[in-house]
PDB file of N, CA and C in Angstrom:
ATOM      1  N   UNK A   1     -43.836 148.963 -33.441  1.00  0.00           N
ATOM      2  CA  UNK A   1     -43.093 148.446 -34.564  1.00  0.00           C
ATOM      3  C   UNK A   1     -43.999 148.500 -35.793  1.00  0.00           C
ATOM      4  N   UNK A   2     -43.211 148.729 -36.579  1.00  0.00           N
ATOM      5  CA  UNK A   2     -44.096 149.167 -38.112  1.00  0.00           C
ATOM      6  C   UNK A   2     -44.597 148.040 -38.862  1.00  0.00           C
ATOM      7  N   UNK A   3     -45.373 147.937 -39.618  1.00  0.00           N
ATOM      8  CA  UNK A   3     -45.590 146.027 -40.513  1.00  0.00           C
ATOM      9  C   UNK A   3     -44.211 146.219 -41.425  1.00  0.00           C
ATOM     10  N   UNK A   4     -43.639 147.391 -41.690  1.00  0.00           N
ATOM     11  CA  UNK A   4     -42.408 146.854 -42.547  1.00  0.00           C
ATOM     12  C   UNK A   4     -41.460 146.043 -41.795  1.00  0.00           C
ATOM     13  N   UNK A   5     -41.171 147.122 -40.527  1.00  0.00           N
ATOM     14  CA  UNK A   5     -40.039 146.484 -39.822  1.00  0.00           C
ATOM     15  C   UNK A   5     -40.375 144.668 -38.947  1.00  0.00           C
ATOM     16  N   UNK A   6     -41.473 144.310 -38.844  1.00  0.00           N
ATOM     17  CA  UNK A   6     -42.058 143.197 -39.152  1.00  0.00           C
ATOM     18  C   UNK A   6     -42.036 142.161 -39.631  1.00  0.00           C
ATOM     19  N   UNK A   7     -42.021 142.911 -41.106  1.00  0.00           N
ATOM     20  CA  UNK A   7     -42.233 141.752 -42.170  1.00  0.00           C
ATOM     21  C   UNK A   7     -40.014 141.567 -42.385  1.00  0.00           C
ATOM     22  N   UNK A   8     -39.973 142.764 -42.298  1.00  0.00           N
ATOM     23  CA  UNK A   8     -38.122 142.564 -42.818  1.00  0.00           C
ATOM     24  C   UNK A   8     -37.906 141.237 -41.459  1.00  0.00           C
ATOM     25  N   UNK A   9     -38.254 141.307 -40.007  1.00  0.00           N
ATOM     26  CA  UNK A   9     -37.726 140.786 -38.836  1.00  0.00           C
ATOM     27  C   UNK A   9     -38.286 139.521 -39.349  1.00  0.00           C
ATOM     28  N   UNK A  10     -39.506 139.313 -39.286  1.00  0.00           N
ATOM     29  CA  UNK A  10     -39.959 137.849 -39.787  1.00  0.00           C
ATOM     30  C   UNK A  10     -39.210 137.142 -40.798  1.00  0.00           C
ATOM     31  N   UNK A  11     -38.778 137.678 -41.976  1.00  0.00           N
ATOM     32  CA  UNK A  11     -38.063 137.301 -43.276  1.00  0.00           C
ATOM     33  C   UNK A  11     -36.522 137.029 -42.884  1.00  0.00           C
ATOM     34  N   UNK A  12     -35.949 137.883 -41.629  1.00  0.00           N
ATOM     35  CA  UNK A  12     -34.855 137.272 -41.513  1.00  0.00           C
ATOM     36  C   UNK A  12     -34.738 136.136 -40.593  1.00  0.00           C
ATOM     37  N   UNK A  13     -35.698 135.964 -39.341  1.00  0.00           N
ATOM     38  CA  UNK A  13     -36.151 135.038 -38.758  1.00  0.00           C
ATOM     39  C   UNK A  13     -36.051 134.081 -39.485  1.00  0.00           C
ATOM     40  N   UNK A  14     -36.998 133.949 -40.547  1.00  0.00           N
ATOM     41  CA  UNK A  14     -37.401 132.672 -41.378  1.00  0.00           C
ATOM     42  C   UNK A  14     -36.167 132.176 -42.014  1.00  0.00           C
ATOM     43  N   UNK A  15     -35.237 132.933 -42.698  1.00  0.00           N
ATOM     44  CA  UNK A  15     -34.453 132.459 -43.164  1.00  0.00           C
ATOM     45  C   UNK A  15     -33.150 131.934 -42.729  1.00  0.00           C
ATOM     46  N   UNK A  16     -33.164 132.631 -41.267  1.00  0.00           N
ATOM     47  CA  UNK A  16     -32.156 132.198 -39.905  1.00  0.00           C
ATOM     48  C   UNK A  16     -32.557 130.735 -39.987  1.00  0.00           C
ATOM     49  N   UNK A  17     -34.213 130.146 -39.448  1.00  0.00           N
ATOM     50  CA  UNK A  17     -34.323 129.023 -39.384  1.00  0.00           C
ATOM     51  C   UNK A  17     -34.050 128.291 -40.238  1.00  0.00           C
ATOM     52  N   UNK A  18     -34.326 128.273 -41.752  1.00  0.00           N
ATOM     53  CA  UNK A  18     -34.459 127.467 -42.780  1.00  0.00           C
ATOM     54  C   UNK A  18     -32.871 127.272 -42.912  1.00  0.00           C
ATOM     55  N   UNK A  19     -31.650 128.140 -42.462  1.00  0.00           N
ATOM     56  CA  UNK A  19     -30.459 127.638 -42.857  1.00  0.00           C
ATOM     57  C   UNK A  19     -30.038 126.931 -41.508  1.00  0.00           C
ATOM     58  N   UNK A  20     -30.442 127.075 -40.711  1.00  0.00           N
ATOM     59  CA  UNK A  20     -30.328 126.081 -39.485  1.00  0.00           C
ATOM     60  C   UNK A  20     -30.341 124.160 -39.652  1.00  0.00           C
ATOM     61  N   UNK A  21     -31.740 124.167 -40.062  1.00  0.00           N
ATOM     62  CA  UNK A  21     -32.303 123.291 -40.757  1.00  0.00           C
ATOM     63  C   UNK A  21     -31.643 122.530 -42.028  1.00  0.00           C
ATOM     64  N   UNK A  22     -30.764 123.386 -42.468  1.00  0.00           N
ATOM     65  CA  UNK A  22     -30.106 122.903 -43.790  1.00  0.00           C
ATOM     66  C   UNK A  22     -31.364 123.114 -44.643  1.00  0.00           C
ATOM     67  N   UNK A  23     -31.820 123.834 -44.994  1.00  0.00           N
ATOM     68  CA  UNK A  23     -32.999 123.106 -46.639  1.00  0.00           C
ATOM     69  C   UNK A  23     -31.951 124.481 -46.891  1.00  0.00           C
ATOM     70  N   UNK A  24     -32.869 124.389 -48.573  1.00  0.00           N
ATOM     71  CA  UNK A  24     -32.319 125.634 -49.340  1.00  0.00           C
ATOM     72  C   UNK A  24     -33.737 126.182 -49.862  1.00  0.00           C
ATOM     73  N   UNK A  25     -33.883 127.515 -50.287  1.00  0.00           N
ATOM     74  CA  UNK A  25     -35.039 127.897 -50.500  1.00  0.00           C
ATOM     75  C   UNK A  25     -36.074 126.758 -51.195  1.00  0.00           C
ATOM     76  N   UNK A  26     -35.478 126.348 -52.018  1.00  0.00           N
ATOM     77  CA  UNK A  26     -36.231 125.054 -53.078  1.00  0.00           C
ATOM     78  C   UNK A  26     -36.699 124.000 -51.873  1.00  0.00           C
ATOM     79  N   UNK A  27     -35.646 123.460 -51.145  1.00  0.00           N
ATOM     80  CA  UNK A  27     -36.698 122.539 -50.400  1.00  0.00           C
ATOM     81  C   UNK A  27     -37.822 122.728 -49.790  1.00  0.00           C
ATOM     82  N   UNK A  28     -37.609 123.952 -49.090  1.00  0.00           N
ATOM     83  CA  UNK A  28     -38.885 124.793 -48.113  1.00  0.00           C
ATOM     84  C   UNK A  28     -39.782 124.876 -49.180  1.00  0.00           C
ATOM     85  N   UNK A  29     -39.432 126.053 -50.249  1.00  0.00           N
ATOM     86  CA  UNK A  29     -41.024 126.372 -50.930  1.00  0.00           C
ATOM     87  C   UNK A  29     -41.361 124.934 -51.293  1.00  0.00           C
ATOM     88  N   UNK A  30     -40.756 124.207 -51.909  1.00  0.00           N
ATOM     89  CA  UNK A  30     -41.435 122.567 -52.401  1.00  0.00           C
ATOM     90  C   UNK A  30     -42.426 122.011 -50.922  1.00  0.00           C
ATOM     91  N   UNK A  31     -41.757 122.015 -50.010  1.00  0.00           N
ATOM     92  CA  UNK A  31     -42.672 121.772 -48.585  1.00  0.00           C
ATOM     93  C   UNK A  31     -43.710 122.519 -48.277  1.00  0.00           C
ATOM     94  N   UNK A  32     -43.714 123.975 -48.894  1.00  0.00           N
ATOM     95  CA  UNK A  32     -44.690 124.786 -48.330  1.00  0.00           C
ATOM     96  C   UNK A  32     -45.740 124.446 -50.128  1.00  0.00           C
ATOM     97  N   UNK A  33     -45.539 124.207 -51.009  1.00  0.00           N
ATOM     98  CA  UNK A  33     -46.168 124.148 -52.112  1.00  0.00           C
ATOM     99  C   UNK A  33     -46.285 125.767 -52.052  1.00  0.00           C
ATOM    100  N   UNK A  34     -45.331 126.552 -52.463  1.00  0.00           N
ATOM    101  CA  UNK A  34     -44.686 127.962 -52.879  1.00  0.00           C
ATOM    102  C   UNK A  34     -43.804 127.639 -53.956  1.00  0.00           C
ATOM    103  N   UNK A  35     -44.106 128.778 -55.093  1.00  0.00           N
ATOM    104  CA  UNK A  35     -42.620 129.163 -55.843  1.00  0.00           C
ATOM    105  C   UNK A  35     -41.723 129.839 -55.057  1.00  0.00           C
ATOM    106  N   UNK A  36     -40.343 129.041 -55.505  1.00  0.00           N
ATOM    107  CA  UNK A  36     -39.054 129.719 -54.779  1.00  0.00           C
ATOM    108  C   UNK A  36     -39.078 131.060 -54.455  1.00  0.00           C
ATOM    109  N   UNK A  37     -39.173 132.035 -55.603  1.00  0.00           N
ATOM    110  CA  UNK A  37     -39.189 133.058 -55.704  1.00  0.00           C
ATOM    111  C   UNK A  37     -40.180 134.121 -54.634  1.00  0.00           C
ATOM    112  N   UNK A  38     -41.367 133.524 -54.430  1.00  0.00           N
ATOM    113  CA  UNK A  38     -42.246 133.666 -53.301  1.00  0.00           C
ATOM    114  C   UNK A  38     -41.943 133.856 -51.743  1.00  0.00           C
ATOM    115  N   UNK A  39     -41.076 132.634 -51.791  1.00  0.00           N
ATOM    116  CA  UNK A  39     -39.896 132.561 -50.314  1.00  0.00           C
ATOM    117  C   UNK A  39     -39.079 133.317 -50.070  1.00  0.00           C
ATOM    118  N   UNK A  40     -38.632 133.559 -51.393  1.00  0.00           N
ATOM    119  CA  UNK A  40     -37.593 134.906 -51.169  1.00  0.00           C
ATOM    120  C   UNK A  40     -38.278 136.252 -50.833  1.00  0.00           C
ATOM    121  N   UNK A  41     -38.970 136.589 -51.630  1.00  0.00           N
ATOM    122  CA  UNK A  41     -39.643 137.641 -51.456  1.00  0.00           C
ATOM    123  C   UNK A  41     -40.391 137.693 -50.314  1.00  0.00           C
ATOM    124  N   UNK A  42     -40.670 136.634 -49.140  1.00  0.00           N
ATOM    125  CA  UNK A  42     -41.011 136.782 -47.992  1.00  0.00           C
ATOM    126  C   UNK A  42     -39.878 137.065 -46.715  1.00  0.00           C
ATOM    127  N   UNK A  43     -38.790 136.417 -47.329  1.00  0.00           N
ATOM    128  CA  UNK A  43     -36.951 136.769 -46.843  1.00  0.00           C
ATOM    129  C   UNK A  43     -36.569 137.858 -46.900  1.00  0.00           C
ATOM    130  N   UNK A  44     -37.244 138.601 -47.859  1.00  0.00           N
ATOM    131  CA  UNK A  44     -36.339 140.008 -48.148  1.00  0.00           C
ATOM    132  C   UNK A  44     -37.602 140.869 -47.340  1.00  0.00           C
ATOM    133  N   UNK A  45     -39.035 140.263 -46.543  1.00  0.00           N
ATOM    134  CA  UNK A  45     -40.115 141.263 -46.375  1.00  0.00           C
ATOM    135  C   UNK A  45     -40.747 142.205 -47.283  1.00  0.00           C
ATOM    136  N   UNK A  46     -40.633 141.132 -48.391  1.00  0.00           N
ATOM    137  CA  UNK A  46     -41.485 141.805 -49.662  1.00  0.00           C
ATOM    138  C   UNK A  46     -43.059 141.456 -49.989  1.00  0.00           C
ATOM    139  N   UNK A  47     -43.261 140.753 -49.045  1.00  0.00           N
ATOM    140  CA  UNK A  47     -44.298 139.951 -48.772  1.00  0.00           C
ATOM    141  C   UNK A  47     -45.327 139.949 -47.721  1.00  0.00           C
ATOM    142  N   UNK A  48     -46.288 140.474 -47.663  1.00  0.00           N
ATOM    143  CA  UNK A  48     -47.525 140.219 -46.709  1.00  0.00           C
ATOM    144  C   UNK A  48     -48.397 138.537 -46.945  1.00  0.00           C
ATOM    145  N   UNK A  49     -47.576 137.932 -45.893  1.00  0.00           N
ATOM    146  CA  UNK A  49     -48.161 136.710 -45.932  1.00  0.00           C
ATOM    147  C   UNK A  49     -49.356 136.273 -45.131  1.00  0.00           C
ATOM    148  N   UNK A  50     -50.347 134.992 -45.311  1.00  0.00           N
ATOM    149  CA  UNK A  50     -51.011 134.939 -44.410  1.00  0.00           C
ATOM    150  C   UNK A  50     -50.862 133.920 -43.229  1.00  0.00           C
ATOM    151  N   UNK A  51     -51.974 134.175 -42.463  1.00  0.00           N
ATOM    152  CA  UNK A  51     -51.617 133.401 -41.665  1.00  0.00           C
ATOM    153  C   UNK A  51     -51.910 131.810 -41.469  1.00  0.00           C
ATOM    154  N   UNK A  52     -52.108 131.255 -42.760  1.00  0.00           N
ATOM    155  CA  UNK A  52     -52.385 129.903 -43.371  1.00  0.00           C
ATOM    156  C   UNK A  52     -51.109 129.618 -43.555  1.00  0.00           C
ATOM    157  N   UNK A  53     -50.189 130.497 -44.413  1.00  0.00           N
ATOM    158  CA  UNK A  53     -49.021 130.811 -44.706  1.00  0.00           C
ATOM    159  C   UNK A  53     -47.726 130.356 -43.410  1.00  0.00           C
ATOM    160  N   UNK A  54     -47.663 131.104 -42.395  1.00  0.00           N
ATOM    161  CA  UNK A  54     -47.263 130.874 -40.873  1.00  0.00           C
ATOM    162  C   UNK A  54     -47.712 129.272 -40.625  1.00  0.00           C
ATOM    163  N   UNK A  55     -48.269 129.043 -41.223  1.00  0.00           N
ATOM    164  CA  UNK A  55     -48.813 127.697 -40.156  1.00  0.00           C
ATOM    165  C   UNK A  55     -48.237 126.430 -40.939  1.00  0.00           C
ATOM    166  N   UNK A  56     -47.914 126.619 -42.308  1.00  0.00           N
ATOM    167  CA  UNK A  56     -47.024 126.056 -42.791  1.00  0.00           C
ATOM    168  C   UNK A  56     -46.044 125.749 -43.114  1.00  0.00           C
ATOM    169  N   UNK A  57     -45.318 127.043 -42.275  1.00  0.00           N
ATOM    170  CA  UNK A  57     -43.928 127.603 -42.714  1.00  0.00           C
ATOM    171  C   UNK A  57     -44.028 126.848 -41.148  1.00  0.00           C
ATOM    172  N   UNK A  58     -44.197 126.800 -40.032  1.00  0.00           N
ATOM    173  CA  UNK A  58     -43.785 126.470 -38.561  1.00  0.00           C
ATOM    174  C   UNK A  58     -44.084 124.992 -38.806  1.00  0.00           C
ATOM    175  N   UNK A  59     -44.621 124.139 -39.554  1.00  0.00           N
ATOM    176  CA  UNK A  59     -45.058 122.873 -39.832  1.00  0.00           C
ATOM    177  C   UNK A  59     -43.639 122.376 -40.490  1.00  0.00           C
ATOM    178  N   UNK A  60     -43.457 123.104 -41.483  1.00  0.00           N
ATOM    179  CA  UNK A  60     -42.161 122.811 -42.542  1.00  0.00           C
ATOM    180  C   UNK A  60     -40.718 122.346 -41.763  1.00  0.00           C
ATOM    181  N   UNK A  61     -40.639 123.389 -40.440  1.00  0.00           N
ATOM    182  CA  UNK A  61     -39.777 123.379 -39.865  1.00  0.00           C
ATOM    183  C   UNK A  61     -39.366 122.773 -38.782  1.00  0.00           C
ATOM    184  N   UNK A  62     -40.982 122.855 -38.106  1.00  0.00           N
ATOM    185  CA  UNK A  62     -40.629 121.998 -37.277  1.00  0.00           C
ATOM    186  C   UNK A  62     -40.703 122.789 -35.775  1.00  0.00           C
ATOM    187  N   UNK A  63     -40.675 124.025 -35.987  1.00  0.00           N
ATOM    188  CA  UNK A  63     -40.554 125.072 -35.063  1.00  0.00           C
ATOM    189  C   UNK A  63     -41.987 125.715 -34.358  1.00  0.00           C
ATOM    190  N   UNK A  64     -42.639 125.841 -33.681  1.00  0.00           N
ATOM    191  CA  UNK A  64     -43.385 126.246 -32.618  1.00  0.00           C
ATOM    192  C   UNK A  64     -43.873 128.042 -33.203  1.00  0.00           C
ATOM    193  N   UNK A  65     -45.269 128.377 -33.768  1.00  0.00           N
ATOM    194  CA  UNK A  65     -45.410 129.859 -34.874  1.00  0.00           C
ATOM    195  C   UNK A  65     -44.873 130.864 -33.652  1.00  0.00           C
ATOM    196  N   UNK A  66     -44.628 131.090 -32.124  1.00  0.00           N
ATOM    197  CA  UNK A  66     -44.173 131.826 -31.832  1.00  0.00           C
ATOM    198  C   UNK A  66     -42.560 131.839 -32.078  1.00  0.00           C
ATOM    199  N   UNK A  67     -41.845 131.149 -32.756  1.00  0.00           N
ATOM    200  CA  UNK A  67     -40.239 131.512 -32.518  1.00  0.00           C
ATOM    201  C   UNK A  67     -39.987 132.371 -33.771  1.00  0.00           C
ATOM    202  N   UNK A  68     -40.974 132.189 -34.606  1.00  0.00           N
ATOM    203  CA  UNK A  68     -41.065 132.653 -35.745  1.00  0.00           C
ATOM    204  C   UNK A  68     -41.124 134.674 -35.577  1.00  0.00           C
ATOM    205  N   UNK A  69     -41.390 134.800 -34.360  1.00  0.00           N
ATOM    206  CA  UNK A  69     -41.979 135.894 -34.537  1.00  0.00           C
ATOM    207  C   UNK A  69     -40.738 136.495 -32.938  1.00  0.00           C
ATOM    208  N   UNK A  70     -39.989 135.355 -32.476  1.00  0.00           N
ATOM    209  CA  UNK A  70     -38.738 136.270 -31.445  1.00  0.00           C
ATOM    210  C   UNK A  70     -37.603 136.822 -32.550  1.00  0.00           C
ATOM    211  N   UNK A  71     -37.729 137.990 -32.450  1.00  0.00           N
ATOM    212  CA  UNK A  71     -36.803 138.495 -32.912  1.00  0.00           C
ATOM    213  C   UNK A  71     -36.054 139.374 -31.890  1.00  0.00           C
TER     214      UNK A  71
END
């Protein structure tokens, strides 16, 4: 699997969870201390994030960093 097809699977992952959850981009990035716009651009896999990044995004949610990554 390619880091694009990756980053697109992760970004829809993430955003599967976050509407699960009910937040809206604004609550998450406010939780992750991200601009909105940042979140998105990690949604759409426009984004090479790190893995400081992951550890806050699975904190935010509540979710375990491997579910993040079943696609």
């Amino acid at each position: 699997m390619s880091y694009e097809e990756i980053s697109s699977k992760f970004g829809v992952k993430l955003k599967y969870l976050r509407l699960l959850k009910n937040m809206t981009q604004e609550e998450l990035a406010e939780k992750l201390s991200v601009d909105p716009h940042y979140l998105s651009d990690i949604e759409c896999g426009r984004r090479n994030i790190t893995l400081k990044t992951i550890c806050k995004i699975s904190d935010a949610l509540h979710v375990g960093i491997e579910q993040l990554f079943i696609f």
